[in-house]
PDB file of N, CA and C in Angstrom:
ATOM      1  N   UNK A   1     215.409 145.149 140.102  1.00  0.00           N
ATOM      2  CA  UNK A   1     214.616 143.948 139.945  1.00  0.00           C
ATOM      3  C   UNK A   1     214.936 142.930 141.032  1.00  0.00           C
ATOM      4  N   UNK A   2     216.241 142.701 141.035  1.00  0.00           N
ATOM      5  CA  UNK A   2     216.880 141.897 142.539  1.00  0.00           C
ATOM      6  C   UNK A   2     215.984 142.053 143.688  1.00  0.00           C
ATOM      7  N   UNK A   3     215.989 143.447 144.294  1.00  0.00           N
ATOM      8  CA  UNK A   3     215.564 143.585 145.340  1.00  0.00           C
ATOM      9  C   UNK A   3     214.092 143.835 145.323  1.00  0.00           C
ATOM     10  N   UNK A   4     213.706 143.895 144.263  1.00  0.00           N
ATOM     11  CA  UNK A   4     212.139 143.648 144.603  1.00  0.00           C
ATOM     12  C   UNK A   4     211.871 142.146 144.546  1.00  0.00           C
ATOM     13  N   UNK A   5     212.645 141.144 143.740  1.00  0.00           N
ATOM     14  CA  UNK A   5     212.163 140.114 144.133  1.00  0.00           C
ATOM     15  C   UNK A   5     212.473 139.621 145.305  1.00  0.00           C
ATOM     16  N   UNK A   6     213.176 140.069 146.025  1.00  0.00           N
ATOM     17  CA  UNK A   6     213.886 139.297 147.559  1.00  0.00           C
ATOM     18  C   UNK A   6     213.209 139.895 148.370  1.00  0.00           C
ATOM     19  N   UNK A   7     212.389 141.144 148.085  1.00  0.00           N
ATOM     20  CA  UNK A   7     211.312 141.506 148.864  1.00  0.00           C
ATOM     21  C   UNK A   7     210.119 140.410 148.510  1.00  0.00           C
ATOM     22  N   UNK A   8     209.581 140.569 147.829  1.00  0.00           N
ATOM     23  CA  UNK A   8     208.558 140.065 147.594  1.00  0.00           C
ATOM     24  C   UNK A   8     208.677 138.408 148.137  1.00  0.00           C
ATOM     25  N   UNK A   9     209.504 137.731 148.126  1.00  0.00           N
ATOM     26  CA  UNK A   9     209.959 136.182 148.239  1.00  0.00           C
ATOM     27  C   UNK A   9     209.952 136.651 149.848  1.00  0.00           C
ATOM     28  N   UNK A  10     210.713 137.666 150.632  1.00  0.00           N
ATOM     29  CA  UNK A  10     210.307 137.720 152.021  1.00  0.00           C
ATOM     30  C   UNK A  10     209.228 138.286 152.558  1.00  0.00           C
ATOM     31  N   UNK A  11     208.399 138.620 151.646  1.00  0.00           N
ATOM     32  CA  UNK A  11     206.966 138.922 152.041  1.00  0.00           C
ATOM     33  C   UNK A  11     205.882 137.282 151.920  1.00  0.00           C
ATOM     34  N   UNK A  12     206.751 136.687 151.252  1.00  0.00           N
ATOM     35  CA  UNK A  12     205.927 135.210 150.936  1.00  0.00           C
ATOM     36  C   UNK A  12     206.144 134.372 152.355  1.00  0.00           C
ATOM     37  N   UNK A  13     207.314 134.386 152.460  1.00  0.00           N
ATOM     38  CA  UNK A  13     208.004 133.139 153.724  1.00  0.00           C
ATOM     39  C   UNK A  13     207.072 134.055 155.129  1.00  0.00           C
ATOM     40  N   UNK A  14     206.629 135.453 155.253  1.00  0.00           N
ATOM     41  CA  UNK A  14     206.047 135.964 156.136  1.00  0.00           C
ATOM     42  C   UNK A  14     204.488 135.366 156.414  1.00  0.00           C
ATOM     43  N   UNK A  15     204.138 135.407 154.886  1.00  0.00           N
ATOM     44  CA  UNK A  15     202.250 134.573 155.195  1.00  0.00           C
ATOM     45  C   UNK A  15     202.586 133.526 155.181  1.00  0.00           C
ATOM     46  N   UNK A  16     203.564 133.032 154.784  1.00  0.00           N
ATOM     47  CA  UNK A  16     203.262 130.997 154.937  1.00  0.00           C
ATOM     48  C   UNK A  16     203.856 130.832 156.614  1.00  0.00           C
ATOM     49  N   UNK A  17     204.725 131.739 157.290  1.00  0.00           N
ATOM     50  CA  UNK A  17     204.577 131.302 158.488  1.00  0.00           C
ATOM     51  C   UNK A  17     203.563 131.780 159.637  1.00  0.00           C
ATOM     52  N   UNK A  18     203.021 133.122 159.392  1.00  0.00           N
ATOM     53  CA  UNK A  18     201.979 133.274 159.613  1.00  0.00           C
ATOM     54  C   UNK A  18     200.720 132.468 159.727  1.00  0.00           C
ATOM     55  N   UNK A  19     200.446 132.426 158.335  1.00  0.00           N
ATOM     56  CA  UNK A  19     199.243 130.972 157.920  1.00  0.00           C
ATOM     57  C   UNK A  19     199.485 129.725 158.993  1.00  0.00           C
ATOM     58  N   UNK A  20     200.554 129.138 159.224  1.00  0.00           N
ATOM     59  CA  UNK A  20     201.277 127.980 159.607  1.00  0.00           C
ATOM     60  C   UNK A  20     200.870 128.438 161.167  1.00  0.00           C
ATOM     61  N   UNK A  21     201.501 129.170 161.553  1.00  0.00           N
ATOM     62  CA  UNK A  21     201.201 129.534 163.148  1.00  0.00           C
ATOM     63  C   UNK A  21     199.543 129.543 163.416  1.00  0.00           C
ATOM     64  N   UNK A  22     198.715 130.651 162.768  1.00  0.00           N
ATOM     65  CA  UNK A  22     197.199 130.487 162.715  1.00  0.00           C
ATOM     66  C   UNK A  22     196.501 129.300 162.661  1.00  0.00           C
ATOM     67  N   UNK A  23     197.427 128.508 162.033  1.00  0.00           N
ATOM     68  CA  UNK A  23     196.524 126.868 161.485  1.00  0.00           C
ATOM     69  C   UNK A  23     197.117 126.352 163.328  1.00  0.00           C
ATOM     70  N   UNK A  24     198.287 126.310 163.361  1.00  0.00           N
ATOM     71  CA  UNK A  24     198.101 125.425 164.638  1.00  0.00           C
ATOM     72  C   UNK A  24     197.496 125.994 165.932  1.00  0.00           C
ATOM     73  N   UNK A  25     197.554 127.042 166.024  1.00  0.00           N
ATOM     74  CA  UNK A  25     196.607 127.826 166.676  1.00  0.00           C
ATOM     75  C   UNK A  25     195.054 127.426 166.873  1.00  0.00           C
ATOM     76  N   UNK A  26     194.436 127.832 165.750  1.00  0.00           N
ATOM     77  CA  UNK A  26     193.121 126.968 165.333  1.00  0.00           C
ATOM     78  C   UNK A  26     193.102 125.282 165.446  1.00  0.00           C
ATOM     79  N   UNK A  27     193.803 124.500 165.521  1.00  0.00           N
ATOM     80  CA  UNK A  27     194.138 123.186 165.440  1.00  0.00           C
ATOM     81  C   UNK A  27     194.415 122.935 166.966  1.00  0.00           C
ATOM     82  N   UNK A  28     194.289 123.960 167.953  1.00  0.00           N
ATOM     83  CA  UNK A  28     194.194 123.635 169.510  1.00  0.00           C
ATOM     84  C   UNK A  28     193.013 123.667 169.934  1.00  0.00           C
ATOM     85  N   UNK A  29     192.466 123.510 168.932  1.00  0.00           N
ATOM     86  CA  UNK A  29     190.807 123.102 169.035  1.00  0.00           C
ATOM     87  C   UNK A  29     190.036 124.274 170.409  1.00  0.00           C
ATOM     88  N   UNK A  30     190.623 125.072 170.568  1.00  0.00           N
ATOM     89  CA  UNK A  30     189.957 126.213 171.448  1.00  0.00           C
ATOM     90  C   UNK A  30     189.014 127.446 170.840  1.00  0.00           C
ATOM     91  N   UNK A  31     187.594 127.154 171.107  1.00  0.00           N
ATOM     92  CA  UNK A  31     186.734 127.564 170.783  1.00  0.00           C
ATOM     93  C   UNK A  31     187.438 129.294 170.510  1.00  0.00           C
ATOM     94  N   UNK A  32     187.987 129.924 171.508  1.00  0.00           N
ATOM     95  CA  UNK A  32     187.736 131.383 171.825  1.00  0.00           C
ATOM     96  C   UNK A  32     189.050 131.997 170.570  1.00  0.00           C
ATOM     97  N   UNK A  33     190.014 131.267 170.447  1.00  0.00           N
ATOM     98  CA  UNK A  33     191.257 131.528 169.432  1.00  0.00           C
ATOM     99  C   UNK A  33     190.182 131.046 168.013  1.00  0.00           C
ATOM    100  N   UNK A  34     189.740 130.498 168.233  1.00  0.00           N
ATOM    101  CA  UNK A  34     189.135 130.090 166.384  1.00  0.00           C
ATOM    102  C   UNK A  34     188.179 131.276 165.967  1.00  0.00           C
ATOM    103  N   UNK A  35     187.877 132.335 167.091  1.00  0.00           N
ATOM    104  CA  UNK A  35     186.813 133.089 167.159  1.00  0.00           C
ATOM    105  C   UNK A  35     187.642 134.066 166.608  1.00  0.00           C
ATOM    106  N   UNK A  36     188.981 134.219 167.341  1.00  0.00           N
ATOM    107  CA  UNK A  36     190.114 135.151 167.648  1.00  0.00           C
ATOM    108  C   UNK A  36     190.637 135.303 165.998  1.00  0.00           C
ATOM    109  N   UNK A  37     191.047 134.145 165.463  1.00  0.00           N
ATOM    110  CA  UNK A  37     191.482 134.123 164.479  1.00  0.00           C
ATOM    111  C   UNK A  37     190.403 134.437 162.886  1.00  0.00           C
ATOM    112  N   UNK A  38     188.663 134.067 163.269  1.00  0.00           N
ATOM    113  CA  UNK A  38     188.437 134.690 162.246  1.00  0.00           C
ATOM    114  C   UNK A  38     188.069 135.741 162.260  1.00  0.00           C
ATOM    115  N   UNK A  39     188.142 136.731 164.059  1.00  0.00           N
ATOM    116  CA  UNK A  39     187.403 138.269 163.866  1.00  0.00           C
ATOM    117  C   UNK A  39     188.958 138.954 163.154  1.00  0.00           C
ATOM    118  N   UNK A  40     190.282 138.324 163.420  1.00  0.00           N
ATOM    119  CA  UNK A  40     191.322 138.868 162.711  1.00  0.00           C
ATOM    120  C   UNK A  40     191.507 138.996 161.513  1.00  0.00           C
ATOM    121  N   UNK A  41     190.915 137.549 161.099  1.00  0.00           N
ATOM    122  CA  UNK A  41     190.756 137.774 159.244  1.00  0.00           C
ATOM    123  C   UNK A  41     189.916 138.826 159.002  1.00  0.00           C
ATOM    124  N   UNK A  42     188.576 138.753 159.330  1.00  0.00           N
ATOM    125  CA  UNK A  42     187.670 139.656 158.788  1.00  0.00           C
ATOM    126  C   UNK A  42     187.999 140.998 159.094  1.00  0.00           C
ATOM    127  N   UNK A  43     188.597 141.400 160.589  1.00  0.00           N
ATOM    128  CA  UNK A  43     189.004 143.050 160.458  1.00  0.00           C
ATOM    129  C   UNK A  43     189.857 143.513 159.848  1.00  0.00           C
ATOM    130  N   UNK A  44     191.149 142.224 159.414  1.00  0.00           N
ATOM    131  CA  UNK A  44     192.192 142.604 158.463  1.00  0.00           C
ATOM    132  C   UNK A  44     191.924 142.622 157.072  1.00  0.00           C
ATOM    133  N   UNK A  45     190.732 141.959 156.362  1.00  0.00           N
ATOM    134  CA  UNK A  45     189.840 142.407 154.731  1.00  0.00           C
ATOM    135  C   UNK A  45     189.644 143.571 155.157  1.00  0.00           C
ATOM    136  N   UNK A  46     188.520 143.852 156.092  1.00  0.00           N
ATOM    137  CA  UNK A  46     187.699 145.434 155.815  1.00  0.00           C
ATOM    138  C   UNK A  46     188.781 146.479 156.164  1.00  0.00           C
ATOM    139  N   UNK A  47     189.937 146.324 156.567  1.00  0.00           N
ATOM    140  CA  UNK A  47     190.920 147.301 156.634  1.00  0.00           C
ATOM    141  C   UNK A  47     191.706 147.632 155.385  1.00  0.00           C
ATOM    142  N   UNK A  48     191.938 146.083 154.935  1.00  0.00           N
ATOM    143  CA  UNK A  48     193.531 146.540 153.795  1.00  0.00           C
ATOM    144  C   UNK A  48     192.922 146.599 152.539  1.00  0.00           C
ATOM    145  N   UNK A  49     191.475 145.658 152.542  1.00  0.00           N
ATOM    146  CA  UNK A  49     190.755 145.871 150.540  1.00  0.00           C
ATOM    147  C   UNK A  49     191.125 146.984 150.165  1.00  0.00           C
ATOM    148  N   UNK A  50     189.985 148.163 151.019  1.00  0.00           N
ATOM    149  CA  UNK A  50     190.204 149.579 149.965  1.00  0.00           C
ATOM    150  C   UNK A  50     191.851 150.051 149.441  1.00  0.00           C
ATOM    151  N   UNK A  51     192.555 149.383 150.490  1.00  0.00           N
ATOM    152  CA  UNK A  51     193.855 150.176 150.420  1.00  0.00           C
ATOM    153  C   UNK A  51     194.723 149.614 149.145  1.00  0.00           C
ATOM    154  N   UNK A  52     193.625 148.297 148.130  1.00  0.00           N
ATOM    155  CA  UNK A  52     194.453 148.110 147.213  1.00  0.00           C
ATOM    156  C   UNK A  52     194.438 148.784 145.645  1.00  0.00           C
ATOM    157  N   UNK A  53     193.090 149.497 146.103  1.00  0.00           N
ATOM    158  CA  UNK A  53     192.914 149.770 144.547  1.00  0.00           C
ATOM    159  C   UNK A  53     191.827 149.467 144.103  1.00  0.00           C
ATOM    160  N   UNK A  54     191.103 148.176 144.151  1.00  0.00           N
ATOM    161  CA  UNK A  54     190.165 147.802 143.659  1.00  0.00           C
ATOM    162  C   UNK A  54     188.488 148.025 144.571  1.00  0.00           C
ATOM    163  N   UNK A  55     188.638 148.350 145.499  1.00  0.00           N
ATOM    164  CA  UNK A  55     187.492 148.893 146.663  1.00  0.00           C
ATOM    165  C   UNK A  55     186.979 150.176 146.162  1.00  0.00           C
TER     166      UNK A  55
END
């Protein structure tokens, strides 16, 4: 149980700095990274959905 939660808690601190980096990224107000950042979101849904189960 330990180590799945200390996984899971370092899988958290991974998207919030992630998220955090993307936001200031996008927040350099450069057209071609805001483009960058949502063709990344969208190819990273149509990749990982099916892979959860519910696709």
């Amino acid at each position: 149980w330990f180590g799945y939660h200390v996984g899971q808690t370092l899988f958290h601190v991974a998207q919030v700095v992630l998220g955090y980096m993307v936001m200031l990224a996008v927040m350099s107000y450069n057209a071609w990274i805001f483009l960058g950042a949502i063709a990344g979101s969208t190819l990273g849904y149509f990749v990982v959905y099916p892979l959860l189960g519910r696709g």
